[in-house]
Protein backbone atom coordinates (compact mmCIF):
# COMPACT_ATOMS: atom_id res chain seq x y z
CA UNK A 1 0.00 0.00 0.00
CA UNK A 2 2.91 2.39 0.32
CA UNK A 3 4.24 1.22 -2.80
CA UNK A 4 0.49 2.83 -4.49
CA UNK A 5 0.42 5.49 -2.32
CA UNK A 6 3.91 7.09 -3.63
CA UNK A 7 3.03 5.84 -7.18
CA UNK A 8 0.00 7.85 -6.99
CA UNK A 9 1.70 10.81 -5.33
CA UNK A 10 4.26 10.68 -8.25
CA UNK A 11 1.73 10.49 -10.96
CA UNK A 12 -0.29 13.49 -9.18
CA UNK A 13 0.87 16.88 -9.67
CA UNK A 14 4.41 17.68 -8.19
CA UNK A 15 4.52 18.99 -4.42
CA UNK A 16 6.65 21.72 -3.15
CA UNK A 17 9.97 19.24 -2.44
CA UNK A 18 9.03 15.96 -4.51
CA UNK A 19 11.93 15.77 -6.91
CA UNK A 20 10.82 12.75 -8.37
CA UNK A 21 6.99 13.59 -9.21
CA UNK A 22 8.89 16.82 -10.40
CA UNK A 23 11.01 14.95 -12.65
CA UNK A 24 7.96 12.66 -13.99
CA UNK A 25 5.90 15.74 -14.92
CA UNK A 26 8.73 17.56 -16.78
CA UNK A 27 9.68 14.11 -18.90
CA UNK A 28 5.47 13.83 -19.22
CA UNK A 29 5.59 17.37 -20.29
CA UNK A 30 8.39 16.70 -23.07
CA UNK A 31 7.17 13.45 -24.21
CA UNK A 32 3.92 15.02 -24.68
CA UNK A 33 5.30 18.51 -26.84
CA UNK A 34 7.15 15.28 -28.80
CA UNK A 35 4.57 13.36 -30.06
CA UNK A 36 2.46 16.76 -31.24
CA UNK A 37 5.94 17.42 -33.29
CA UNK A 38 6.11 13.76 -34.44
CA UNK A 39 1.87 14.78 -35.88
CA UNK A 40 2.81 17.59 -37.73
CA UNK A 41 6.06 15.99 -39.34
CA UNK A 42 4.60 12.97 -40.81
CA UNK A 43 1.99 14.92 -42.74
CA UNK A 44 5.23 16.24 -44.37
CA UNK A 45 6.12 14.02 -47.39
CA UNK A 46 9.84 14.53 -47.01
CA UNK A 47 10.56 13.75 -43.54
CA UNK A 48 8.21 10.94 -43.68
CA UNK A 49 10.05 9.49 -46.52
CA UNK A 50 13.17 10.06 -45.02
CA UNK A 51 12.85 9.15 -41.04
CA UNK A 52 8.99 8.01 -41.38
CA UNK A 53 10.15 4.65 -39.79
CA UNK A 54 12.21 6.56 -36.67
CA UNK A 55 8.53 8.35 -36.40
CA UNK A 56 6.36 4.96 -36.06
CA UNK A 57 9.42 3.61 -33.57
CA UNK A 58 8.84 6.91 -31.48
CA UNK A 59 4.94 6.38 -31.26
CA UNK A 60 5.16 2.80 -30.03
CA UNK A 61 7.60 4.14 -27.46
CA UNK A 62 4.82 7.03 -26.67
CA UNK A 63 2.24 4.65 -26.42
CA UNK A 64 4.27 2.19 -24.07
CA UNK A 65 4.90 5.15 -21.83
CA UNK A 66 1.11 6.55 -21.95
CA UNK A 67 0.12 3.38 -21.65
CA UNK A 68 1.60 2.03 -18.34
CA UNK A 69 1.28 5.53 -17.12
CA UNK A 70 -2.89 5.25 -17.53
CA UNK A 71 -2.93 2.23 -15.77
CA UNK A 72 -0.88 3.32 -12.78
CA UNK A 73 -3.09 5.78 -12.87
CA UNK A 74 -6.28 3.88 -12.78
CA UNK A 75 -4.64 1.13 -10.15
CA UNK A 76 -3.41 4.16 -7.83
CA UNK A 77 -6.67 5.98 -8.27
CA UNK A 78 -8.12 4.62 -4.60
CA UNK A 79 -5.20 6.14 -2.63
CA UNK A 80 -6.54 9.64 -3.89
CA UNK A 81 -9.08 11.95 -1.93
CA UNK A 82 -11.96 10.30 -3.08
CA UNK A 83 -11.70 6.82 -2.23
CA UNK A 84 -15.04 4.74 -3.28
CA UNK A 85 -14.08 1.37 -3.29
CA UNK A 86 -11.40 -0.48 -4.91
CA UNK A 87 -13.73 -1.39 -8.43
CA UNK A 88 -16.19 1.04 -8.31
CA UNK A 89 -13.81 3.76 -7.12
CA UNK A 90 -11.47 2.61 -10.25
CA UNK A 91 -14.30 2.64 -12.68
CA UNK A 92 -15.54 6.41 -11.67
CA UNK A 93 -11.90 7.06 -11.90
CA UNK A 94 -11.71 5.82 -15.30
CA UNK A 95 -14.78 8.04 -16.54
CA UNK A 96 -13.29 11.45 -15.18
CA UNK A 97 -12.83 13.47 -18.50
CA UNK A 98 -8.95 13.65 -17.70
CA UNK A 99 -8.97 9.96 -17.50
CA UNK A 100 -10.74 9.68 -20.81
CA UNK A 101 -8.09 12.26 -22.53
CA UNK A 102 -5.56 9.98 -21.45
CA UNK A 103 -7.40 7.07 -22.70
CA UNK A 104 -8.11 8.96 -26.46
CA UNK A 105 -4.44 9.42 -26.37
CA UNK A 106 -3.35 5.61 -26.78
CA UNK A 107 -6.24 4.53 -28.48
CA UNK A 108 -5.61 5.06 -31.62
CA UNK A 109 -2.95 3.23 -32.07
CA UNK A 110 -4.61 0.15 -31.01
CA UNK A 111 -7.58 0.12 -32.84
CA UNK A 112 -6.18 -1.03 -35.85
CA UNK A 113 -5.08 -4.08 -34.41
CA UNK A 114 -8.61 -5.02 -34.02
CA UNK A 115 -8.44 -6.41 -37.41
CA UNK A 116 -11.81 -4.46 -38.59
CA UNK A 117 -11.47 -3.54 -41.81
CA UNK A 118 -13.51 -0.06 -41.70
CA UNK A 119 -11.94 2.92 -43.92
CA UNK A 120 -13.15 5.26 -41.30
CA UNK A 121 -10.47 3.91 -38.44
CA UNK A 122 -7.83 5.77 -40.98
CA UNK A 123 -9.37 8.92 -39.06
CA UNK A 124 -8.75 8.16 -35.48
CA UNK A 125 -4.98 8.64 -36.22
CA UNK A 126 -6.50 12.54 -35.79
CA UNK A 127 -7.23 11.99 -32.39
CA UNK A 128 -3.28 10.95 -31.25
CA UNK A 129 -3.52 14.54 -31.21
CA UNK A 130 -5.55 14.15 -27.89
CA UNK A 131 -2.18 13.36 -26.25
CA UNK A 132 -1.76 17.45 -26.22
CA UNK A 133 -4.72 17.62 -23.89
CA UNK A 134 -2.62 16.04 -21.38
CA UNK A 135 -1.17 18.92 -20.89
CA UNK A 136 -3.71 20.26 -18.65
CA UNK A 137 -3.19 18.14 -15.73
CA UNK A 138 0.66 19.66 -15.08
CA UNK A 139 -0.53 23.13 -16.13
CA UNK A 140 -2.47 25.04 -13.61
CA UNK A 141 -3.19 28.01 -16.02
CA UNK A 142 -5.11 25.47 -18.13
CA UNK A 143 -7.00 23.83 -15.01
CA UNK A 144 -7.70 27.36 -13.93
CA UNK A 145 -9.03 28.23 -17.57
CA UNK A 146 -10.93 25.11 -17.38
CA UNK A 147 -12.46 25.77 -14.31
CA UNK A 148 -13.39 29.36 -16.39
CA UNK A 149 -15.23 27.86 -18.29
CA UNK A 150 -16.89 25.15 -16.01
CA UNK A 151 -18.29 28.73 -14.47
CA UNK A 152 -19.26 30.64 -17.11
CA UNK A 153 -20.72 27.50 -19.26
CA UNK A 154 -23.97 29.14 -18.81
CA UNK A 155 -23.58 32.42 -20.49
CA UNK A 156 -21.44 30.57 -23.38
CA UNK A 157 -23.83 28.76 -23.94
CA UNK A 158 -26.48 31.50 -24.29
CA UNK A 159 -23.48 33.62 -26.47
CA UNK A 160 -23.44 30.25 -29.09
CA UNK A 161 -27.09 30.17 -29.20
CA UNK A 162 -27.42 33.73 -30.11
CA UNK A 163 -24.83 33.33 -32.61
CA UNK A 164 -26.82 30.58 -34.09
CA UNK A 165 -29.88 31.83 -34.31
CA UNK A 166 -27.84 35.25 -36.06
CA UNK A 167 -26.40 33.11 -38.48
CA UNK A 168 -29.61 31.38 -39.83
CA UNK A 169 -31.20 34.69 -40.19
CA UNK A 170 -28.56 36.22 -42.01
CA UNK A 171 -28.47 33.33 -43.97
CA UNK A 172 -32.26 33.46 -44.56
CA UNK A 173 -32.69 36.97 -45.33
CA UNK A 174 -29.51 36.98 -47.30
CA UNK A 175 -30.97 34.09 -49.45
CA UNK A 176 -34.02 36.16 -50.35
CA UNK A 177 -32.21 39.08 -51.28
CA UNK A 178 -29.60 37.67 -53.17
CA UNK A 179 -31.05 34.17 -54.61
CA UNK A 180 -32.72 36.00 -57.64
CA UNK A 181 -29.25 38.25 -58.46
CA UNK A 182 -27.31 35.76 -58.44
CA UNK A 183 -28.79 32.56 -57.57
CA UNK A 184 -25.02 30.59 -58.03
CA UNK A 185 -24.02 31.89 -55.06
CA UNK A 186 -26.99 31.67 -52.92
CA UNK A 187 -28.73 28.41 -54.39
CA UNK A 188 -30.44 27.56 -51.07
CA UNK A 189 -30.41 29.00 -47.46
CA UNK A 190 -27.72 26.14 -46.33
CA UNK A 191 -25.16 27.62 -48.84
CA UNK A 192 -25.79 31.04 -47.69
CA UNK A 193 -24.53 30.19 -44.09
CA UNK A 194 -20.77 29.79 -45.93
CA UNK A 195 -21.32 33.55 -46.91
CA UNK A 196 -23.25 34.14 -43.13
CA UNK A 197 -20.18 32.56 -41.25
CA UNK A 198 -17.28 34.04 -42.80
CA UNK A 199 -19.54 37.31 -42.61
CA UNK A 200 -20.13 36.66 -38.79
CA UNK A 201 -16.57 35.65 -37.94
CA UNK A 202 -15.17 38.98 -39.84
CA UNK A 203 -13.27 36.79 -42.06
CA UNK A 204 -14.44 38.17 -45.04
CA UNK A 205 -12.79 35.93 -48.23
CA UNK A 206 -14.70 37.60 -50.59
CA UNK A 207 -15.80 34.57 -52.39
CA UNK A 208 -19.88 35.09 -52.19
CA UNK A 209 -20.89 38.82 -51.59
CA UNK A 210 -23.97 40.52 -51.94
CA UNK A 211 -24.65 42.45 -54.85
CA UNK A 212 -28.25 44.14 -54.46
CA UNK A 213 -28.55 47.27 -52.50
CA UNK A 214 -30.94 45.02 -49.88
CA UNK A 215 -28.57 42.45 -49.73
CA UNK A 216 -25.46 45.07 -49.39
CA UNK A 217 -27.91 47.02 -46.71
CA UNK A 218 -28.21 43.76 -44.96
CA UNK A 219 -24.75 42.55 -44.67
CA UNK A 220 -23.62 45.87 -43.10
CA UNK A 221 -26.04 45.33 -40.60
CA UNK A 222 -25.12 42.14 -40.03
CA UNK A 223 -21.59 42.66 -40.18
CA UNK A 224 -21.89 45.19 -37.17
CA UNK A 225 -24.16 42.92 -34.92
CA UNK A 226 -21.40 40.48 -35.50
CA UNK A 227 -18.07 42.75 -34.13
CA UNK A 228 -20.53 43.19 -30.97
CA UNK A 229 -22.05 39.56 -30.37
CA UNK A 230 -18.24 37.81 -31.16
CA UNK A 231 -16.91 39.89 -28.57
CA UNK A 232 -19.07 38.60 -25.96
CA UNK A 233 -17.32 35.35 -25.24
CA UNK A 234 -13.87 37.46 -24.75
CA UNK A 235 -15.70 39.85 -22.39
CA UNK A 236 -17.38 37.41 -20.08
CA UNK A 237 -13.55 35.00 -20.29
CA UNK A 238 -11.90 37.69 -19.60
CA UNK A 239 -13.67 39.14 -16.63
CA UNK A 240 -13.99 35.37 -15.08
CA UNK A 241 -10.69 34.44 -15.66
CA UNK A 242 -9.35 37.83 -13.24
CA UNK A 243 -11.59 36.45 -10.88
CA UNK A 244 -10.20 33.62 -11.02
CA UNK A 245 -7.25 35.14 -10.29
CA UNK A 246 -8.47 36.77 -7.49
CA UNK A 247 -9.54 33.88 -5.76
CA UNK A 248 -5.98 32.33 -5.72
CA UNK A 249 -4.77 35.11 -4.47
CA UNK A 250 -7.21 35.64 -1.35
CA UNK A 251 -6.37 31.96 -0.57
CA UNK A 252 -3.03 32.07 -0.95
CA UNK A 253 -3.36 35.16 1.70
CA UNK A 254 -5.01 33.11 3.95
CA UNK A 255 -2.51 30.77 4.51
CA UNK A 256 -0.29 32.83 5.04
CA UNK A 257 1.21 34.13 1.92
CA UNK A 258 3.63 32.51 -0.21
CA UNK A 259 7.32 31.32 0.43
CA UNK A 260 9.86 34.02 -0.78
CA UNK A 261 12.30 30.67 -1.57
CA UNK A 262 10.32 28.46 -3.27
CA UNK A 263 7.54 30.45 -4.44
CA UNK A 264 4.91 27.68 -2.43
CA UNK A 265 2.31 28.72 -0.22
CA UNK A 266 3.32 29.11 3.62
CA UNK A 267 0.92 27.80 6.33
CA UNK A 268 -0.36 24.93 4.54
């Protein structure tokens, strides 16, 4: 039991003092910023061509690592603060959505080996990109974004809906203004929301544009609701995330401050 109990303190983020759990989440860290590399180089013909093999020799190793690291993870799991059992506490463990990053990161690679013959398991070889999400359990600016957005889900998710329901009527209204002008470019209200998204993300391309003086009177209007209703989501972040901010700093104030050595909090 002591044996688990400093696995799982290693695995766990690093305390003030633990060299070793230190050491695990820097090499984590790397290993992780390695295999996002390895991603983007074999989509490049050359390199793939020329050290393709190294590549595939590199992602075994990854997934080895990953791997043994998810099931120390999982077998650990009942030494942590919430201890439920040794099966059930394991299988809740298992479903946490850091626990299923971790298990998106190696499963690609074994799918395959499954022996189903489906053209559509050529896409999960997307999802090794998962293994960058791992990153968020050794970064505490990413937990404490994460836990920005855990608080502000509610007017997001207000924000998106708005932003849908602008997009289909611009879409609509652009349809009807513009479908008898130049009905190539706005066949159908579907292929107006290409011409509604690029026009409610300020993009712009340039590609479908409105040409009557209702459809030109219409996308400026649009265009401006847009700048206002996109900046919505960066206002409401914004001001959560200093509170967030806030609220470490109140509780690192009361206990006591923080170490002027090590930077850790004193009193705790």
């Amino acid at each position: 039991m002591r044996v688990r109990r400093r696995v799982w303190e290693i695995l766990e983020i690093a305390q003030t003092g633990d060299g070793k759990s230190r050491a695990f989440d820097l090499a984590i860290r790397g290993l992780i910023a390695l295999n996002v590399l390895s991603v983007i180089l074999e989509t490049v013909p050359e390199v793939e061509a020329t050290a393709g093999s190294w590549l595939r020799w590199f992602d075994i190793f990854s997934v080895a690592v990953f791997s043994v690291e998810y099931v120390l993870r999982v077998w650990s799991s009942v030494e942590g603060p919430a201890r439920h059992g040794p099966i059930s506490g394991r299988v809740r463990f298992a479903l946490t959505p850091l626990l299923l990053i971790d298990l998106l990161a190696v499963l690609p690679f074994f799918l395959p080996m499954t022996g189903v013959d489906l053209r559509i398991l050529r896409g999960v070889r997307l999802f090794r990109l998962f293994r960058i999400l791992k990153l968020a359990r050794y970064s505490e600016a990413l937990r404490t974004l994460g836990r920005v957005f855990a608080r502000r889900r509610t007017e997001l998710a207000l924000t998106l809906a708005m932003v849908g329901f602008l997009l289909l009527l611009a879409s609509a209204l652009m349809f009807f203004a513009e479908h008898g002008a130049q009905p190539e470019r706005f066949p159908s209200i579907p292929a107006a929301m290409w011409w509604g998204i690029v026009t409610l993300t300020t993009l712009g391309y340039g590609d479908v544009y409105p040409i009557t003086i209702v459809g030109r009177m219409l996308g400026g209007v649009f265009a401006l609701v847009a700048i206002l209703l996109i900046a919505m989501p960066t206002a409401i972040l914004g001001s959560s995330f200093m509170e967030e901010m806030e609220q470490g700093k109140k509780a690192e104030k009361a206990v006591g401050g923080t170490c002027p050595h090590c930077g850790g909090p004193l009193g705790g």
